[in-house]
Protein backbone atom coordinates (compact mmCIF):
# COMPACT_ATOMS: atom_id res chain seq x y z
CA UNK A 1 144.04 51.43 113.22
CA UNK A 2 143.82 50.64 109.54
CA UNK A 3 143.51 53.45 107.02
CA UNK A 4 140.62 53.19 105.05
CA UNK A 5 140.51 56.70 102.53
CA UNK A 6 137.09 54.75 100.77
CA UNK A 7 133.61 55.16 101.87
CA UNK A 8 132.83 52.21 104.25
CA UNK A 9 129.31 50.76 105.55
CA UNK A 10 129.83 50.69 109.92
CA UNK A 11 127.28 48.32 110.98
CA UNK A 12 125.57 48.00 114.09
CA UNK A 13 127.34 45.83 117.03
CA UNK A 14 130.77 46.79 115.19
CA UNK A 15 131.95 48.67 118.09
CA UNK A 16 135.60 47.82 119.06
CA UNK A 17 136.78 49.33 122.22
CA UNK A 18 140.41 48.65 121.01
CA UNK A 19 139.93 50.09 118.09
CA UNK A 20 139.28 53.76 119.11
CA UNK A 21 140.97 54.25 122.15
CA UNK A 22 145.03 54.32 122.81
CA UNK A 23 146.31 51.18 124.18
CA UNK A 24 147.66 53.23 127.04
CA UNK A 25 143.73 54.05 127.68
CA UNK A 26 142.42 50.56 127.74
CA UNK A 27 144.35 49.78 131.20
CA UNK A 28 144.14 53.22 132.91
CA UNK A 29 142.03 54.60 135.89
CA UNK A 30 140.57 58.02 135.87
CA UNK A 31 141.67 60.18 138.48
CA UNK A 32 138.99 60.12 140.89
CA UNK A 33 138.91 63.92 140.66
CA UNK A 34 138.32 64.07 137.58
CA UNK A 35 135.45 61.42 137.99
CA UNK A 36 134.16 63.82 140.33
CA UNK A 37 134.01 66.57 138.78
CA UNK A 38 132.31 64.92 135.85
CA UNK A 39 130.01 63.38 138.25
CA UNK A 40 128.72 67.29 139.66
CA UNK A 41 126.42 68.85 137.28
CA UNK A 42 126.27 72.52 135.90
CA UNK A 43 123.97 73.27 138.76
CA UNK A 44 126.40 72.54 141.26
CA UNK A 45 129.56 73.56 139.35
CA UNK A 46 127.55 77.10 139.01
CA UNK A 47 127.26 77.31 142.83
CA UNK A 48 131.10 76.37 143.27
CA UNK A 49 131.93 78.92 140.84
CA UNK A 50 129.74 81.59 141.98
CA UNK A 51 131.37 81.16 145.54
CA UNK A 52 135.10 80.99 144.17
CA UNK A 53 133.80 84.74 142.14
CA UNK A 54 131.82 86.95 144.55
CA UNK A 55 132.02 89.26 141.59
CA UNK A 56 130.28 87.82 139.20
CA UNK A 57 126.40 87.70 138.72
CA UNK A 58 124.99 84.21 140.03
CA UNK A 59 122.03 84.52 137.63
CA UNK A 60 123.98 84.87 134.54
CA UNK A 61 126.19 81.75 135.75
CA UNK A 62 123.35 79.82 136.12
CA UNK A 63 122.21 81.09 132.70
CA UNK A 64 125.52 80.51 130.88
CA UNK A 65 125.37 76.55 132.33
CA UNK A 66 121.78 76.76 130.64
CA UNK A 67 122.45 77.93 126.91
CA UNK A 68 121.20 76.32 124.10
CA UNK A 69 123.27 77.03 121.58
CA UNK A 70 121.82 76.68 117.61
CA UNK A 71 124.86 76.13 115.44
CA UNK A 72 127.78 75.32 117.94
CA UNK A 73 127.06 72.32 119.71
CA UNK A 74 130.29 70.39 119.71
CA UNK A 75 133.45 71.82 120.62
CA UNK A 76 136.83 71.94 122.74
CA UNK A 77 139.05 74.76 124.38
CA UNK A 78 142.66 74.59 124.10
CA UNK A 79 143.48 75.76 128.10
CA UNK A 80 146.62 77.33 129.70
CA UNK A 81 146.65 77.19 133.08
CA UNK A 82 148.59 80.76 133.78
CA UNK A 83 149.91 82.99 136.89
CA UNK A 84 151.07 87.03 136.16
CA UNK A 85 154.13 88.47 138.24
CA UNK A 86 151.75 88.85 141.47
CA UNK A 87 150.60 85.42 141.22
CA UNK A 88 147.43 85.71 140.14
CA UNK A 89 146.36 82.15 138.48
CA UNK A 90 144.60 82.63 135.26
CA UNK A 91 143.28 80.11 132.98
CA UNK A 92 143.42 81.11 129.78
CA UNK A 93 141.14 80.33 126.98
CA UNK A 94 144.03 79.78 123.33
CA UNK A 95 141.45 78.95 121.07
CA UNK A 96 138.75 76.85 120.16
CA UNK A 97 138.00 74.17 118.01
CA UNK A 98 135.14 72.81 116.26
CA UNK A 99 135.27 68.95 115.95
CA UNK A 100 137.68 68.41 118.16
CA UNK A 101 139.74 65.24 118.97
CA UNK A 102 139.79 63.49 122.52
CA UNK A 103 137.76 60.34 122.58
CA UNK A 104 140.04 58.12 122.34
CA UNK A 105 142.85 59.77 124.88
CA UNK A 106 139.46 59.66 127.67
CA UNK A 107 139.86 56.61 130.57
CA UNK A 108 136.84 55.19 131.23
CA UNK A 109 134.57 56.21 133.82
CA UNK A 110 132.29 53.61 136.18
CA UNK A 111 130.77 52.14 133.34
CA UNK A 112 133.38 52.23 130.41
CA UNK A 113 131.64 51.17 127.23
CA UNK A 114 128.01 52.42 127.53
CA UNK A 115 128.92 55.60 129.28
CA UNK A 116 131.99 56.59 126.86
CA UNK A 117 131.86 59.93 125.28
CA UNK A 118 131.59 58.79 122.20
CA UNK A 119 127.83 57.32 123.05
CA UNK A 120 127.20 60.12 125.37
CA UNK A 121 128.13 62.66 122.41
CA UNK A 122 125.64 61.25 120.32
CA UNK A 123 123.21 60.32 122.52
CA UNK A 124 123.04 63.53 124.00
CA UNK A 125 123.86 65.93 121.42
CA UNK A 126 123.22 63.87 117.50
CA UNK A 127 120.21 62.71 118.76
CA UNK A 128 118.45 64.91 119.49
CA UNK A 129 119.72 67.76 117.00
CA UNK A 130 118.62 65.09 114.03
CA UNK A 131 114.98 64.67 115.92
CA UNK A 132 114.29 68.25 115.88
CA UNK A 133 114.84 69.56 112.93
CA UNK A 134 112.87 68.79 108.98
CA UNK A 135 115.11 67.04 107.03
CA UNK A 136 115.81 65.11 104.02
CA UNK A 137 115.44 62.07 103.43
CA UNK A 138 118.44 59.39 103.43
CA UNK A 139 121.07 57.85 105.91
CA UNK A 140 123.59 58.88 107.97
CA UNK A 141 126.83 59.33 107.96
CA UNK A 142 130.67 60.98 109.76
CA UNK A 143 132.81 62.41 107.53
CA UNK A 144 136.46 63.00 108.17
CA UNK A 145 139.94 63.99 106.89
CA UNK A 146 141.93 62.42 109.67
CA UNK A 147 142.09 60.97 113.25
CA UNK A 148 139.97 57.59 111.69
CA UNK A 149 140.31 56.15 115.43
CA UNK A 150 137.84 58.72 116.63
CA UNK A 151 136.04 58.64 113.41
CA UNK A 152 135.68 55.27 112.77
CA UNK A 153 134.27 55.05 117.00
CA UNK A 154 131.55 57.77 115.94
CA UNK A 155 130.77 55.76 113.39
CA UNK A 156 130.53 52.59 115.08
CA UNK A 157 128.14 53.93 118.00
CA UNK A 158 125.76 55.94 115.81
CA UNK A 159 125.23 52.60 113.85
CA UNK A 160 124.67 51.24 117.75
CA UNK A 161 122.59 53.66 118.99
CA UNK A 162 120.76 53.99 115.62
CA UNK A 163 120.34 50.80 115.04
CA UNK A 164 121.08 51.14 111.24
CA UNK A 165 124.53 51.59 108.84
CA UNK A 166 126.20 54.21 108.98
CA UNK A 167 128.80 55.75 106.10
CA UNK A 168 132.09 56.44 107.00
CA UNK A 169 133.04 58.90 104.45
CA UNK A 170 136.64 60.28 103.74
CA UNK A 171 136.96 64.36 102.40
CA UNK A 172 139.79 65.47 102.30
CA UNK A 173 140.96 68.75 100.81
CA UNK A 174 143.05 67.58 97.83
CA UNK A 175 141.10 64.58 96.65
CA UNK A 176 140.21 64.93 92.98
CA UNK A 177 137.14 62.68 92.91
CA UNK A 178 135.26 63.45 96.37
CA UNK A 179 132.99 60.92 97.02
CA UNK A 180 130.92 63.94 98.87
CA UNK A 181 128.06 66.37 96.89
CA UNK A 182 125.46 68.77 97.83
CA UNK A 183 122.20 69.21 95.55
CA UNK A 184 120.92 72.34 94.51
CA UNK A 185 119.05 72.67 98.19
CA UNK A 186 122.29 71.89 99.89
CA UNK A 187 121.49 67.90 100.75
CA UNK A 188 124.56 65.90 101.51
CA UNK A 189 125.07 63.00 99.48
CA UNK A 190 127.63 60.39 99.37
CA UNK A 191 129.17 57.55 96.68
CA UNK A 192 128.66 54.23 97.48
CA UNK A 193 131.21 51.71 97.04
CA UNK A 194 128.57 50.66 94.30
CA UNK A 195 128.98 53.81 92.63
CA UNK A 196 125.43 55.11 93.70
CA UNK A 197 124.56 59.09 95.20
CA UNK A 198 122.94 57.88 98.44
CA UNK A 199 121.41 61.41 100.88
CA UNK A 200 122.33 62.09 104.22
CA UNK A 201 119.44 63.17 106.18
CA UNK A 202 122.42 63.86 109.12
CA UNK A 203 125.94 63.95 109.61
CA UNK A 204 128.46 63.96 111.75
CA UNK A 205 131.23 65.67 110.48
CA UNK A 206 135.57 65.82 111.48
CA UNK A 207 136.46 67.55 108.65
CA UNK A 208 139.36 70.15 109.65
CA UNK A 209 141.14 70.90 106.72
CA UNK A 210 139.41 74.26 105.29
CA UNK A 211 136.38 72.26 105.93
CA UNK A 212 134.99 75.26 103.76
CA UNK A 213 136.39 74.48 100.37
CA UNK A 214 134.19 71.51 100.71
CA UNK A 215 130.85 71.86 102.00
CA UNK A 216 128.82 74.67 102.52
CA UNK A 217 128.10 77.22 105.49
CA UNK A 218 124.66 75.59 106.26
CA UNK A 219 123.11 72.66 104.89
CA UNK A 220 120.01 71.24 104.93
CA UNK A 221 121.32 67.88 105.86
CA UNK A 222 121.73 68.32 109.90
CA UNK A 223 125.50 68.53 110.21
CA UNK A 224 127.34 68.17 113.59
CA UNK A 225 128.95 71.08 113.35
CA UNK A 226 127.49 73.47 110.52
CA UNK A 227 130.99 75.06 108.71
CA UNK A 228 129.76 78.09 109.93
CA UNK A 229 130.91 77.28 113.18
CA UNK A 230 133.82 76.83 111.28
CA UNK A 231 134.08 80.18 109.71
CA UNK A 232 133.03 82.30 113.17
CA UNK A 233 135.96 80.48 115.24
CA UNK A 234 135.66 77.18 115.13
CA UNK A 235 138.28 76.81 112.80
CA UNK A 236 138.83 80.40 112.18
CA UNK A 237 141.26 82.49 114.73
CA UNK A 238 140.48 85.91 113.44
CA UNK A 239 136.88 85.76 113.51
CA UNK A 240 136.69 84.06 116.78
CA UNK A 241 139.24 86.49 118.47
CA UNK A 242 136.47 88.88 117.20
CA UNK A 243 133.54 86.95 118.37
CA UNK A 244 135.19 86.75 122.24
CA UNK A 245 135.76 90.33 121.98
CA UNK A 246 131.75 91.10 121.03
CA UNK A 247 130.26 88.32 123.70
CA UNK A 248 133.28 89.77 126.73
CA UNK A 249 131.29 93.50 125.69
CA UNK A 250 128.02 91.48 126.18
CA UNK A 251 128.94 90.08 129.57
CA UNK A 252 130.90 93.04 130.95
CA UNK A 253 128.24 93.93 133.74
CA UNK A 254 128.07 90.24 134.57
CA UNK A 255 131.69 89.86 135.66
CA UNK A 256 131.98 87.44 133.23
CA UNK A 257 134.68 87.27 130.85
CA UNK A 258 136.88 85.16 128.20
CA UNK A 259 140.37 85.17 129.09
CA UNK A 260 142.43 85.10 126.09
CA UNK A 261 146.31 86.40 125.49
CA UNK A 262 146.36 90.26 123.86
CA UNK A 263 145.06 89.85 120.24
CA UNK A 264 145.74 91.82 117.23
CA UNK A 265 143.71 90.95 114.46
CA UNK A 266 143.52 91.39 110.85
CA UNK A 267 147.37 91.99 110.45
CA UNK A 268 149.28 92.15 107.16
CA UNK A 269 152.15 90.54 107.09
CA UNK A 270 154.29 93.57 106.63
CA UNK A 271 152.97 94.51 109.68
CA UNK A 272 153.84 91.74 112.13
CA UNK A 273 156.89 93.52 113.24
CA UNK A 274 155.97 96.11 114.30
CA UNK A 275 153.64 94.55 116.43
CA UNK A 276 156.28 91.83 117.88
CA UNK A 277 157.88 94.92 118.52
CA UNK A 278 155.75 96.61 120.53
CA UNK A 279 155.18 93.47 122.93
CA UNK A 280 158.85 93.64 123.87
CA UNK A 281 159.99 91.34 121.08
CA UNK A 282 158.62 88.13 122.10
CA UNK A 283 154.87 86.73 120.54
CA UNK A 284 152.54 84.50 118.57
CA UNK A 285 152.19 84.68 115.11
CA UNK A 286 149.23 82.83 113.67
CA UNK A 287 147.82 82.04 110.07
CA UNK A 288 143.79 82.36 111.66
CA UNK A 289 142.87 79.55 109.27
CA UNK A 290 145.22 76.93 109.80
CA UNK A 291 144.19 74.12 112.69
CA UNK A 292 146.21 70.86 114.59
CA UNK A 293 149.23 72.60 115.60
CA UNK A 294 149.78 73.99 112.41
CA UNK A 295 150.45 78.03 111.39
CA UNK A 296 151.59 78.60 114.84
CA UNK A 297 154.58 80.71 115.36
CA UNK A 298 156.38 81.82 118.42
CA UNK A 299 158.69 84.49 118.10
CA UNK A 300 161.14 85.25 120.96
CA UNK A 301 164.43 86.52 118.89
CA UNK A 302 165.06 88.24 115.61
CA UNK A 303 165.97 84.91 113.68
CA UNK A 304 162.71 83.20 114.52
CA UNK A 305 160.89 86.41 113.03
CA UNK A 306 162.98 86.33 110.04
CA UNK A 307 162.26 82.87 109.61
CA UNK A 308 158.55 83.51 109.88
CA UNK A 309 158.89 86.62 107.28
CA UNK A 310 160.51 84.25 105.09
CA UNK A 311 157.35 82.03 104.24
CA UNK A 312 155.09 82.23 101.75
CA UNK A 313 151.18 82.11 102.79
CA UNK A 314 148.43 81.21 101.02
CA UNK A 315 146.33 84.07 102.62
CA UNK A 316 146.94 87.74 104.07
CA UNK A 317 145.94 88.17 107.45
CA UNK A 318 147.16 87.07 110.67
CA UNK A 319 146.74 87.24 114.04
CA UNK A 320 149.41 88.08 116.91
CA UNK A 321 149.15 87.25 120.28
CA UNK A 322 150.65 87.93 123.22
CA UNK A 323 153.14 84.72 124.54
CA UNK A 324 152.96 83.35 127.55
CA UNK A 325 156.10 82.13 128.25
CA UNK A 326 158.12 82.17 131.48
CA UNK A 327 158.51 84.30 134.59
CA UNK A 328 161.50 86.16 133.07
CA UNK A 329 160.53 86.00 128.91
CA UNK A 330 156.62 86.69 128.15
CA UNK A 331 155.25 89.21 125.95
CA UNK A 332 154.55 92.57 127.58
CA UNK A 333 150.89 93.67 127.45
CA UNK A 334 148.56 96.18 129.01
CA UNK A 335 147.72 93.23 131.46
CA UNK A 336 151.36 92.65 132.35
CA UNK A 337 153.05 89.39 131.80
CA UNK A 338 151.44 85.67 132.08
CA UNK A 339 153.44 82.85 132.82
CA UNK A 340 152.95 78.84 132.29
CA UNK A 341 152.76 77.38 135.49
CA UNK A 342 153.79 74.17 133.62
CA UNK A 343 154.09 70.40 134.79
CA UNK A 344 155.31 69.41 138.17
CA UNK A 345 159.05 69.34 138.08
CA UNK A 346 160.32 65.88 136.98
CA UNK A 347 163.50 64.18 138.84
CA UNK A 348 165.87 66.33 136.55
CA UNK A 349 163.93 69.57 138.34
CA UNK A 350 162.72 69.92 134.56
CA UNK A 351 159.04 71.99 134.06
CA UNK A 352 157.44 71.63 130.55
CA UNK A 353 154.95 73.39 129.01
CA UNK A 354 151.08 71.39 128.95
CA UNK A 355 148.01 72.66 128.13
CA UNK A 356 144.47 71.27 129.17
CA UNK A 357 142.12 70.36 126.06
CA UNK A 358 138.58 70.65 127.62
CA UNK A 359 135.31 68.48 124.76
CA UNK A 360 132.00 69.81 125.94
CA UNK A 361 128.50 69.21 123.94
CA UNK A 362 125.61 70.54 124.44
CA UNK A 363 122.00 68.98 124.67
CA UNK A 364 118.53 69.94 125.16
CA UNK A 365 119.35 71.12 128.98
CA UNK A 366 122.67 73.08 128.14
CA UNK A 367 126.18 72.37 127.62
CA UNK A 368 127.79 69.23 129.21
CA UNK A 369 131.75 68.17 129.62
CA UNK A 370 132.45 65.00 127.30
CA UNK A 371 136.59 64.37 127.39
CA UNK A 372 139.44 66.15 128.82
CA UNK A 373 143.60 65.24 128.28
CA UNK A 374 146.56 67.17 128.00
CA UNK A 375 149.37 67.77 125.96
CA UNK A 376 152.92 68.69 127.00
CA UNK A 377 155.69 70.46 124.91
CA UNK A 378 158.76 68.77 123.26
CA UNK A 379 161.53 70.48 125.37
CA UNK A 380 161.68 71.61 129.36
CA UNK A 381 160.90 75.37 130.30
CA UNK A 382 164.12 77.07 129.70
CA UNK A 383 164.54 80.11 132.86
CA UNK A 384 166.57 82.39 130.41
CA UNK A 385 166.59 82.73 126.49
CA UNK A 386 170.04 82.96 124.82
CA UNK A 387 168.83 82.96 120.99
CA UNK A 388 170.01 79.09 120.36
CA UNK A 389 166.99 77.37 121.70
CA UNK A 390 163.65 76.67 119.35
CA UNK A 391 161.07 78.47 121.38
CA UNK A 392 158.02 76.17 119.61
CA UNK A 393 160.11 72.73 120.85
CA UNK A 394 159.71 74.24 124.92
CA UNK A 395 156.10 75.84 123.89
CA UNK A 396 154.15 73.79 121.21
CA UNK A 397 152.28 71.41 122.59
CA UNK A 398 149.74 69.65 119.49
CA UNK A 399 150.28 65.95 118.94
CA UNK A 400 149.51 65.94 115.47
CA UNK A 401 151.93 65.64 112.81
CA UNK A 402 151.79 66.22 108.98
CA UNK A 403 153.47 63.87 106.72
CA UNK A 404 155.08 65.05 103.18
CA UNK A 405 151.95 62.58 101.87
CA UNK A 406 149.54 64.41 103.66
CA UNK A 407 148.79 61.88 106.39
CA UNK A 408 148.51 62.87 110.07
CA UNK A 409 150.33 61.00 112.64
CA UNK A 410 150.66 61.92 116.19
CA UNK A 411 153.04 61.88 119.05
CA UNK A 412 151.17 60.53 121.82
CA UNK A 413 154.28 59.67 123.49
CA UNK A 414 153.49 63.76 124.90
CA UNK A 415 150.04 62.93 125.80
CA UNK A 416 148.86 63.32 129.31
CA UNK A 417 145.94 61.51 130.70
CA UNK A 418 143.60 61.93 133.28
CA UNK A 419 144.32 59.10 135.17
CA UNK A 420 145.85 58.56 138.47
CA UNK A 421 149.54 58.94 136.94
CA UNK A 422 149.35 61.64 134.74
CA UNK A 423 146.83 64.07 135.79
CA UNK A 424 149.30 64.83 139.06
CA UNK A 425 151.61 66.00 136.84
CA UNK A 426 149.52 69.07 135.74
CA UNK A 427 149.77 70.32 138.97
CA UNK A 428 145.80 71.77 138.77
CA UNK A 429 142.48 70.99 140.77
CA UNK A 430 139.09 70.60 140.58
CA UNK A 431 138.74 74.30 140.76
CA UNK A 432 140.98 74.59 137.83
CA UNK A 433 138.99 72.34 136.08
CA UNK A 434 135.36 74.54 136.81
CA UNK A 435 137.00 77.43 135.37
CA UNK A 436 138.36 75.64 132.45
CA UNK A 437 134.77 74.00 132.01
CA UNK A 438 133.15 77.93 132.21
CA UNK A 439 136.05 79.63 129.75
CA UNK A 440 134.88 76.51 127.70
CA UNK A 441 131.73 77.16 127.23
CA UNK A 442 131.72 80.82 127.32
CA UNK A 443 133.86 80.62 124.18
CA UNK A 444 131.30 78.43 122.43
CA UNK A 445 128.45 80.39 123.22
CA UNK A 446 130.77 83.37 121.80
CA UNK A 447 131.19 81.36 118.83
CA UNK A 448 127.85 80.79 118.03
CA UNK A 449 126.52 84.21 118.91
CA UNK A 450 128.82 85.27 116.10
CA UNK A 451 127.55 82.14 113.27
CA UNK A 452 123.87 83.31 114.04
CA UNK A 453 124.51 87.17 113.25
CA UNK A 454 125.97 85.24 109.97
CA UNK A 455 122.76 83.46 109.03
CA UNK A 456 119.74 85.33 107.88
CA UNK A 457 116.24 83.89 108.66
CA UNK A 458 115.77 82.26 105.35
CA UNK A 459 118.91 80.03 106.14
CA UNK A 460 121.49 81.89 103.90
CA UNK A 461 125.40 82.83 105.00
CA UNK A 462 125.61 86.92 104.92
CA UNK A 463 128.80 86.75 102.98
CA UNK A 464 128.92 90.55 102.72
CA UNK A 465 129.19 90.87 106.17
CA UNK A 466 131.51 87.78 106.75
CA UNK A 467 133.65 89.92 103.87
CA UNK A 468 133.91 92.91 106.25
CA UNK A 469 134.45 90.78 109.56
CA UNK A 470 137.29 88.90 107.44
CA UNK A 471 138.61 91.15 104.88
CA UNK A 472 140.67 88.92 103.61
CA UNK A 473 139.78 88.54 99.95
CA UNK A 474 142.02 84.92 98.94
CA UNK A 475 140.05 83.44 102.09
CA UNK A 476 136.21 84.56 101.00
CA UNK A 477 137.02 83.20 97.77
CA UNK A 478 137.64 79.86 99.13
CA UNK A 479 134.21 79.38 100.84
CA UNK A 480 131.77 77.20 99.01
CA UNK A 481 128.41 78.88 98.16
């Protein structure tokens, strides 16, 4: 895919199916269980889910696979599929993302082209969030900061589905001369190649990289998804360990929960110790604003936790979590100890670490899956730890990379798809895939519970009582209002 970094006109019937999918995805099959269970339907994935859980309250699955969320209507879970010493399979919900990636890693369905998510995304979800609200008038446009195969595809099928141009507009964090503005009453507008401030009546936006700096919590120009999403979890750990904690309260006499590793929020760093400490030693360390693989980092022996002490941050609070790591090294926690069930052992009787990245939208009639793939980790499993190893090679498993220029790249040499070959590998099911789909969309919902306590009724961002769900002054500073 060609780099672009300049605002570009997508017309209509520009669509290039090679341009915005892997070449490995052009020739594979989908796994016909994964067709399947794209093929169900919240009603009937509610009924499977409700038998699988005798515990939990039918009504309020039914309800969950019915939400209309306001703000959050694009998102994917980051999935570990997880056992504890009695054998007890988990999955567990790592975090969530706003905007994520995963188009172009998704084998076709039935009908490849016209059914891919990037049409049924928009069709189902930009549509109809543009149609309902009062907004300015002007174009429309996707705005990114990286991954231009996906971006570049969005663009391409809104033109189609349209039926006018769309902008493809690059933002990205350090560029002196964004070709991005917001008026006075928070309209989006863009630089033409002519030089000319064109507004966005709506937007589709992959901006990642502290998307706040940028643009503002809410906009009137309909943006796909606001940057408060951002801010409450989307691209925010802190807050959205916080928002899973207030919706799991919410849902307690449901039997419904959010599985997610022990969190510790709103550590200093001086801190982080003490708490690595008192899970035996081994955890997660995570800078909450960071995104793509990036400010992750697992501690398992003194010199990766001097290592970590040793660098500088831009901002002051962190998260820990509990690792999940293998039978005999996992953090210790009031839960016990979670384990990666891991791939399929390979010919060398090697297991790695993958995790299952879950896309869901949501329309008029509730949330909806859109892509799934996996990722798997550099280096095998190791059984015992000796101190040598790098504990992020065996347990890291993001594609992307950063480049000293401040390009992305990505190792999709690790990528798993879910087509006949790779998806046996993961070892899961199409159970494992319901309750992946429900932790999924129970962390969106949580997500955007939290961005509409954020927003008053007149449309403005509470930033008092962001301050005191955050209080971390360097990062309130940094939001654009």
């Amino acid at each position: 895919m060609k780099t672009t970094r300049s605002v570009v006109k997508v017309l209509p019937d520009s669509f290039e199916t090679s341009e915005h999918f892997y070449p490995r995805v052009l020739n594979a099959q989908i796994h016909p269980l994964v067709q399947h269970f794209l093929s169900l339907g919240n009603s009937r994935i509610a009924e499977r889910y409700i038998h699988l859980h005798p515990e939990v309250d039918p009504q309020a699955v039914h309800a969950v696979l019915a939400h209309d969320t306001k703000y959050f209507r694009w998102g994917g879970a980051d999935l570990f599929a997880a056992t504890t010493d009695k054998g007890i399979r988990r999955i567990i919900v790592i975090e969530t993302n706003s905007c994520p990636s995963g188009q172009k890693s998704m084998p076709f369905g039935t009908d490849a082209h016209e059914q891919s998510g990037y049409r049924t995304l928009l069709e189902r979800t930009f549509l109809p969030l543009q149609q309902q609200r009062r907004l300015p008038k002007g174009g429309l446009a996707v705005l990114y900061d990286k991954n231009e195969m996906e971006t570049s595809g969005y663009a391409a099928m809104m033109a189609d589905v349209t039926g006018e141009p769309v902008w493809l507009v690059p933002c990205f964090q350090n560029d002196p001369d964004l070709p991005v503005r917001f008026t006075e009453d928070r309209v989006l507008e863009i630089r033409t190649p002519a030089g000319e401030w064109e507004p966005i009546r709506a937007a589709l936006r992959y901006v990642t990289q502290r998307p706040w700096s940028r643009i503002p919590p809410i906009t009137r120009t309909a943006i796909l998804n606001p940057i408060v999403v951002c801010l409450t979890g989307g691209r925010n750990k802190l807050v959205a360990a916080k928002a899973y904690d207030f919706y799991n309260a919410e849902l307690r006499s449901t039997g419904l929960m959010i599985r997610t590793p022990e969190t510790i929020w709103d550590v200093a760093k001086n801190e982080i110790p003490l708490w690595v400490e008192r899970m035996g030693g081994i955890a997660v360390v995570k800078d909450p604003y960071s995104n793509a693989g990036q400010g992750v980092y697992t501690i398992t022996n003194p010199r990766e936790l001097d290592e970590f002490m040793a660098i500088d941050f831009r901002f002051e609070r962190f998260i820990v979590q509990s690792l999940v790591g293998n039978s005999g090294w996992s953090s210790q926690t009031a839960q016990g100890r979670f384990y990666h069930l891991g791939t399929l052992p390979n010919r060398r009787k090697e297991i790695f670490v993958a995790d299952l990245r879950m896309m869901v939208g949501v329309g008029e009639s509730g949330p909806y899956p859109v892509a799934i793939y996996a990722r798997r980790a550099r280096q095998p499993l190791a059984t015992t730890l000796d101190g040598s190893e790098s504990s992020w090679d065996m347990l890291g498993t993001n594609l992307s990379v950063l480049h000293q220029d401040g390009s992305w790249g990505s190792q999709s040499e690790r990528l798993l798809l879910m087509d006949s070959r790779d998806f046996n590998q993961l070892g899961i099911g199409l159970d494992d895939l319901i309750e992946g789909y429900i932790q999924t969309v129970l962390s969106v919902i949580a997500i955007d519970k939290m961005a509409q306590k954020l927003i008053t009724q007149k449309g403005t961002f509470r930033r008092r009582l962001f301050s005191s769900l955050n209080p971390d002054p360097a990062f309130v500073n940094d939001i654009n209002l």
